[in-house]
N, C-alpha and C. Protein backbone atom coordinates (compact mmCIF):
# COMPACT_ATOMS: atom_id res chain seq x y z
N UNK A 1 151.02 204.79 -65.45
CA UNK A 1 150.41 205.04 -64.17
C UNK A 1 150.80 206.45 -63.71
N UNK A 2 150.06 207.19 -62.94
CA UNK A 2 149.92 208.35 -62.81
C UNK A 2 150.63 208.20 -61.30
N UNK A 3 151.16 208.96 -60.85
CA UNK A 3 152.05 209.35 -59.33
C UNK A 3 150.58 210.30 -58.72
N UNK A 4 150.76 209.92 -57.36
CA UNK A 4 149.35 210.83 -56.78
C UNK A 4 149.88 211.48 -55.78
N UNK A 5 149.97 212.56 -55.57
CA UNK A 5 150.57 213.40 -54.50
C UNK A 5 150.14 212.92 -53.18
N UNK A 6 151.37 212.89 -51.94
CA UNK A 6 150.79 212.42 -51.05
C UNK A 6 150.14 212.87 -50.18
N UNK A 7 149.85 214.09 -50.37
CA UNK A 7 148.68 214.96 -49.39
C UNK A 7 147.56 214.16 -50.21
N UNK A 8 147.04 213.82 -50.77
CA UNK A 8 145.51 213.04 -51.82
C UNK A 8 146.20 211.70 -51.62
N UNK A 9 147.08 211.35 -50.83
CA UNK A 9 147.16 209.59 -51.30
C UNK A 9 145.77 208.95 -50.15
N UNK A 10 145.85 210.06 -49.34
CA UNK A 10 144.54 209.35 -48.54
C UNK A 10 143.08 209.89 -48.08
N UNK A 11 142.41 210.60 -49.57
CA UNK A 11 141.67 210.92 -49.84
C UNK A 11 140.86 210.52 -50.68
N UNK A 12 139.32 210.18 -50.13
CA UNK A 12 138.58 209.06 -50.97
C UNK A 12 138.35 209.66 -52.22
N UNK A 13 138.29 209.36 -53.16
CA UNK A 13 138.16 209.45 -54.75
C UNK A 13 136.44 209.41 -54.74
N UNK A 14 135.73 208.47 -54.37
CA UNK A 14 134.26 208.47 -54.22
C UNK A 14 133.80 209.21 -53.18
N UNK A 15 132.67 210.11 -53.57
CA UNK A 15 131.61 210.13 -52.04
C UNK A 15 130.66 209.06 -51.46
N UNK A 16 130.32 208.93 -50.09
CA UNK A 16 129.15 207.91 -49.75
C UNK A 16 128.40 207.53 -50.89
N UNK A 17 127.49 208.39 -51.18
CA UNK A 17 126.29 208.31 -52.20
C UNK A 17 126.94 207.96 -53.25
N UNK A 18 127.78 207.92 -53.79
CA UNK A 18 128.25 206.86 -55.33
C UNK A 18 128.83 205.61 -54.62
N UNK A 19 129.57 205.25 -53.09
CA UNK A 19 129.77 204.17 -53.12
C UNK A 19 128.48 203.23 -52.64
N UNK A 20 126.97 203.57 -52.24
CA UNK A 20 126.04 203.22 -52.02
C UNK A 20 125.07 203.44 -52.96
N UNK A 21 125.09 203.92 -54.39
CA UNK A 21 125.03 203.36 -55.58
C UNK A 21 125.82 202.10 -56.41
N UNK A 22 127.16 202.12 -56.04
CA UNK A 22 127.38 200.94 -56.73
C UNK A 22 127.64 199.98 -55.79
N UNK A 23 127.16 200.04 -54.23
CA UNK A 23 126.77 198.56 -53.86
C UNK A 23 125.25 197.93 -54.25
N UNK A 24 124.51 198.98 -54.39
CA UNK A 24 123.17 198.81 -54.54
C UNK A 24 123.12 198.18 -56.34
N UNK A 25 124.16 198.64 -56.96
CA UNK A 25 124.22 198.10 -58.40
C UNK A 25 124.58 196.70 -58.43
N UNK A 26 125.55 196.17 -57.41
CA UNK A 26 126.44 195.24 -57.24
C UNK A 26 125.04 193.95 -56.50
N UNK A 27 124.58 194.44 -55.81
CA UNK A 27 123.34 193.55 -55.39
C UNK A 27 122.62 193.15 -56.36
N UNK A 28 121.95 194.21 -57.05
CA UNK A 28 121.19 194.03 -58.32
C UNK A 28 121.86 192.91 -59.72
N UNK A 29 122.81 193.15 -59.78
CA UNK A 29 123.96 192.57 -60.89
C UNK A 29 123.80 190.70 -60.03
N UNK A 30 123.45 190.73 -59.12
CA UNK A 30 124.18 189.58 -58.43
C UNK A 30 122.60 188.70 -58.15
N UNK A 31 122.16 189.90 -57.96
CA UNK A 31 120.17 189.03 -58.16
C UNK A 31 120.00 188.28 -58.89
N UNK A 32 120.52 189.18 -60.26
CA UNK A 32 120.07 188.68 -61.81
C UNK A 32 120.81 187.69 -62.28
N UNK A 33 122.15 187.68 -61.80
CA UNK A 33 123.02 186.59 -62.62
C UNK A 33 123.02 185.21 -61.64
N UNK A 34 123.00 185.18 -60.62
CA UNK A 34 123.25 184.54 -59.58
C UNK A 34 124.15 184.41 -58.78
N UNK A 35 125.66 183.76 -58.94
CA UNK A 35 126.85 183.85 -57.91
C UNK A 35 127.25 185.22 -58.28
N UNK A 36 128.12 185.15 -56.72
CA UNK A 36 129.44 186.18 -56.83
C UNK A 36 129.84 187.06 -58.55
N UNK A 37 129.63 188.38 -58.52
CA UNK A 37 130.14 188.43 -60.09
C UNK A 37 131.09 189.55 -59.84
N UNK A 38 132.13 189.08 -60.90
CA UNK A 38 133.30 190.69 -60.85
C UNK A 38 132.65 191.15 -61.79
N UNK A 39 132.42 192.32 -61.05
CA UNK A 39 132.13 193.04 -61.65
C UNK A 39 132.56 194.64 -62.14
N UNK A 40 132.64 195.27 -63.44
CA UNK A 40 133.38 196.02 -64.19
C UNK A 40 132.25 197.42 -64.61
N UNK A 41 132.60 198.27 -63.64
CA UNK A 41 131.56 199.85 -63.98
C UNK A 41 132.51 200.92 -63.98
N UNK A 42 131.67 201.79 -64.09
CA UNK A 42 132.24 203.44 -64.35
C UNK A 42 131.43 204.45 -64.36
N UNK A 43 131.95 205.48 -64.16
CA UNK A 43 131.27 206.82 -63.86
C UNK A 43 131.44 207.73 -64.37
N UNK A 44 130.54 208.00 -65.37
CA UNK A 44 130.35 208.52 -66.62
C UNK A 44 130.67 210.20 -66.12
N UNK A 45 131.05 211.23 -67.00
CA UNK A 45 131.51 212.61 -66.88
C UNK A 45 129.94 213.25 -66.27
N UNK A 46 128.90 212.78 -66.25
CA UNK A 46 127.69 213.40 -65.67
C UNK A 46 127.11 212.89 -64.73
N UNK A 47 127.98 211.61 -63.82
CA UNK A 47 127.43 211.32 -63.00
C UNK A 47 126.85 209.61 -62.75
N UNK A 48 126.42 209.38 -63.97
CA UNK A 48 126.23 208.14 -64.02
C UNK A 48 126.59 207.18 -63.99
N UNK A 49 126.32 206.13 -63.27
CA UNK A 49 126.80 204.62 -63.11
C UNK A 49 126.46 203.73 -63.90
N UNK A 50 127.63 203.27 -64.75
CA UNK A 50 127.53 202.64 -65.85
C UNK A 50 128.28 200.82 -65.78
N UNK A 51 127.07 199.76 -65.53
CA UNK A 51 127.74 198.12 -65.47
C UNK A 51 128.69 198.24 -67.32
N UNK A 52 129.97 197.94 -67.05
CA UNK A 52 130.54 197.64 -68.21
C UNK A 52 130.49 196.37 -68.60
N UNK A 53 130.74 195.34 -67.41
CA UNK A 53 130.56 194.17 -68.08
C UNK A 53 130.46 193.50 -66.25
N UNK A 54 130.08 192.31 -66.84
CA UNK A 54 130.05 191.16 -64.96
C UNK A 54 130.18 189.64 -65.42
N UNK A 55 130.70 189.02 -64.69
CA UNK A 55 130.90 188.20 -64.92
C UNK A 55 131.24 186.59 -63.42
N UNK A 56 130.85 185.73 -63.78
CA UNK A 56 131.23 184.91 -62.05
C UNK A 56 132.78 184.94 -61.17
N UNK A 57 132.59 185.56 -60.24
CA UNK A 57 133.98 185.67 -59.80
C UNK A 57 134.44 184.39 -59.62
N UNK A 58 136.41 184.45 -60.00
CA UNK A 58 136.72 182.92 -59.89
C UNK A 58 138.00 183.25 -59.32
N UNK A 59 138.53 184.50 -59.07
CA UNK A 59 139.98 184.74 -58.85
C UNK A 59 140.34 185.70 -57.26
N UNK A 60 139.17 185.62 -56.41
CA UNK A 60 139.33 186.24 -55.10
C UNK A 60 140.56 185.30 -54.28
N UNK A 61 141.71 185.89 -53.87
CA UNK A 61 142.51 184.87 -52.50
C UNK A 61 141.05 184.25 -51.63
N UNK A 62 141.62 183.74 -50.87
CA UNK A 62 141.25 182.66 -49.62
C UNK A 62 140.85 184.20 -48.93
N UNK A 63 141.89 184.81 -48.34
CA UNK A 63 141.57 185.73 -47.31
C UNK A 63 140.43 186.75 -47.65
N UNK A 64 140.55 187.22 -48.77
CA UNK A 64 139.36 187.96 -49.26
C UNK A 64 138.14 187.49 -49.26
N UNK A 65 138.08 186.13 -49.31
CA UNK A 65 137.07 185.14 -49.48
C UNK A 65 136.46 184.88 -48.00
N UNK A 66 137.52 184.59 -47.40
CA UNK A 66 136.98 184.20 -46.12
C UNK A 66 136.18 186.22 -45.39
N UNK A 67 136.93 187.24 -45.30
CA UNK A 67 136.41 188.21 -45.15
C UNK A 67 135.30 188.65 -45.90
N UNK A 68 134.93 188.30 -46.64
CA UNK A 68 133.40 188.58 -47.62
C UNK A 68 132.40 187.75 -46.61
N UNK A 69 132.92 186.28 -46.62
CA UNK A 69 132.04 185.55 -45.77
C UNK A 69 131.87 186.41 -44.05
N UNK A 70 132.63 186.62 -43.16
CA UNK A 70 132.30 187.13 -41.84
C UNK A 70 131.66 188.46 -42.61
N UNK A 71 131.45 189.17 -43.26
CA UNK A 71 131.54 190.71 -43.74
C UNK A 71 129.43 190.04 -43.97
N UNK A 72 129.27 189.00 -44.61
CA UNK A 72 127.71 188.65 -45.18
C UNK A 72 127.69 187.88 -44.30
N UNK A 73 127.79 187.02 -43.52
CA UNK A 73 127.23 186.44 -42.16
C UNK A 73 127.18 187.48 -40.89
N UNK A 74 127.58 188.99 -40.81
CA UNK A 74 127.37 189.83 -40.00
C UNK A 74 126.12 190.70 -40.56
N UNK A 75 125.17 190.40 -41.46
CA UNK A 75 124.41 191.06 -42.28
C UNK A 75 124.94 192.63 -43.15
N UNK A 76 125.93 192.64 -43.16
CA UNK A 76 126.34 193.94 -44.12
C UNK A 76 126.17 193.46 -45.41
N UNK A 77 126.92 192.50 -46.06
CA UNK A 77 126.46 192.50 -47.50
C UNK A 77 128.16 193.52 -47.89
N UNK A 78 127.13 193.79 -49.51
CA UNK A 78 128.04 194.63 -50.33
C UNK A 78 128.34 196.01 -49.53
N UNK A 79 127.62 196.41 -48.80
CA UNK A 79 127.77 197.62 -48.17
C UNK A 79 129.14 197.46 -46.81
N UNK A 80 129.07 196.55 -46.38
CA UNK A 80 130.14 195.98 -45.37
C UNK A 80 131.56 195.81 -46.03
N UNK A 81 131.25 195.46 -47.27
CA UNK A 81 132.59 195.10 -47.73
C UNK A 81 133.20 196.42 -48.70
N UNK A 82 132.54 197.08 -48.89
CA UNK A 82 132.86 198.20 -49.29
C UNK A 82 133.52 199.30 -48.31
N UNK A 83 132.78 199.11 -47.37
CA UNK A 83 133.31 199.93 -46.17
C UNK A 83 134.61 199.24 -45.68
N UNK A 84 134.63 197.79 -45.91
CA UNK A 84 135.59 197.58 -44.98
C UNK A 84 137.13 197.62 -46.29
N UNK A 85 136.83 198.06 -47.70
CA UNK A 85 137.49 198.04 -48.61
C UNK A 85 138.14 199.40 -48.38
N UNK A 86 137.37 200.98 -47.71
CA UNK A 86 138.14 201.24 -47.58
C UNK A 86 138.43 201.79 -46.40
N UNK A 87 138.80 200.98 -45.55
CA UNK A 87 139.77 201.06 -44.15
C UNK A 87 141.28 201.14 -44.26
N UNK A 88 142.00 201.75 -43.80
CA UNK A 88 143.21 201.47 -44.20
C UNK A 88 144.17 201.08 -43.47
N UNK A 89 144.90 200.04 -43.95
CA UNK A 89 145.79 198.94 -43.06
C UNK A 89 147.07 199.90 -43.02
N UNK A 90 147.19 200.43 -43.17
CA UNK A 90 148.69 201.18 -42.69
C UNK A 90 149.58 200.99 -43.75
N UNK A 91 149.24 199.84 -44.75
CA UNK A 91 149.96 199.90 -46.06
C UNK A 91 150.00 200.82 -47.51
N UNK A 92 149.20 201.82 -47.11
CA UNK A 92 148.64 202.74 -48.20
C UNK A 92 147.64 202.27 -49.18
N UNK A 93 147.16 201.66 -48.97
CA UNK A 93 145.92 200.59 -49.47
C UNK A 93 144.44 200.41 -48.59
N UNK A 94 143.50 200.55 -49.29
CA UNK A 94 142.39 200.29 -48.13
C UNK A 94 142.62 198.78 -48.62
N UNK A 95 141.31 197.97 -47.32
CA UNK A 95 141.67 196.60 -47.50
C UNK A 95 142.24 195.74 -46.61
């Protein structure tokens, strides 16, 4: 594991527009398969958003679970929970 300087510990790694590509991927992935899927991508050296693999999620806590639910009963969706993924609780973690 790599040490991240702490001037960048709280600097987003993504811009908007790639994290509203891969909610928009994450919808799509979830059309096609049906439930909840973890899902496994990446972002190729030119830009591209690449599904590595997906699969039915089975290993979310309760609390994460229950926050997905208020996060899609407030109509946000994947886009809500992304945003609210990265908020940051004061623990050095969004989430």
């Amino acid at each position: 594991m790599l040490d991240v300087a702490p001037e960048r510990r709280d600097v987003p790694c993504l811009r908007p527009e790639q994290l509203r590509l891969i909610a928009e991927m994450a919808v799509r992935v979830e059309q096609h398969a049906g439930p909840p899927q973890d899902i496994e991508w990446a972002i190729a050296p030119g830009g591209a958003l690449m599904v590595l693999q997906a699969r039915p999620e089975t290993t979310w806590p309760a609390r994460r679970r229950e926050r997905a639910a208020r996060a899609a009963a407030a109509g946000g969706g994947y886009l809500a929970l992304i945003h609210a993924a990265g908020t940051r609780t004061g623990d050095g973690h969004g989430g």
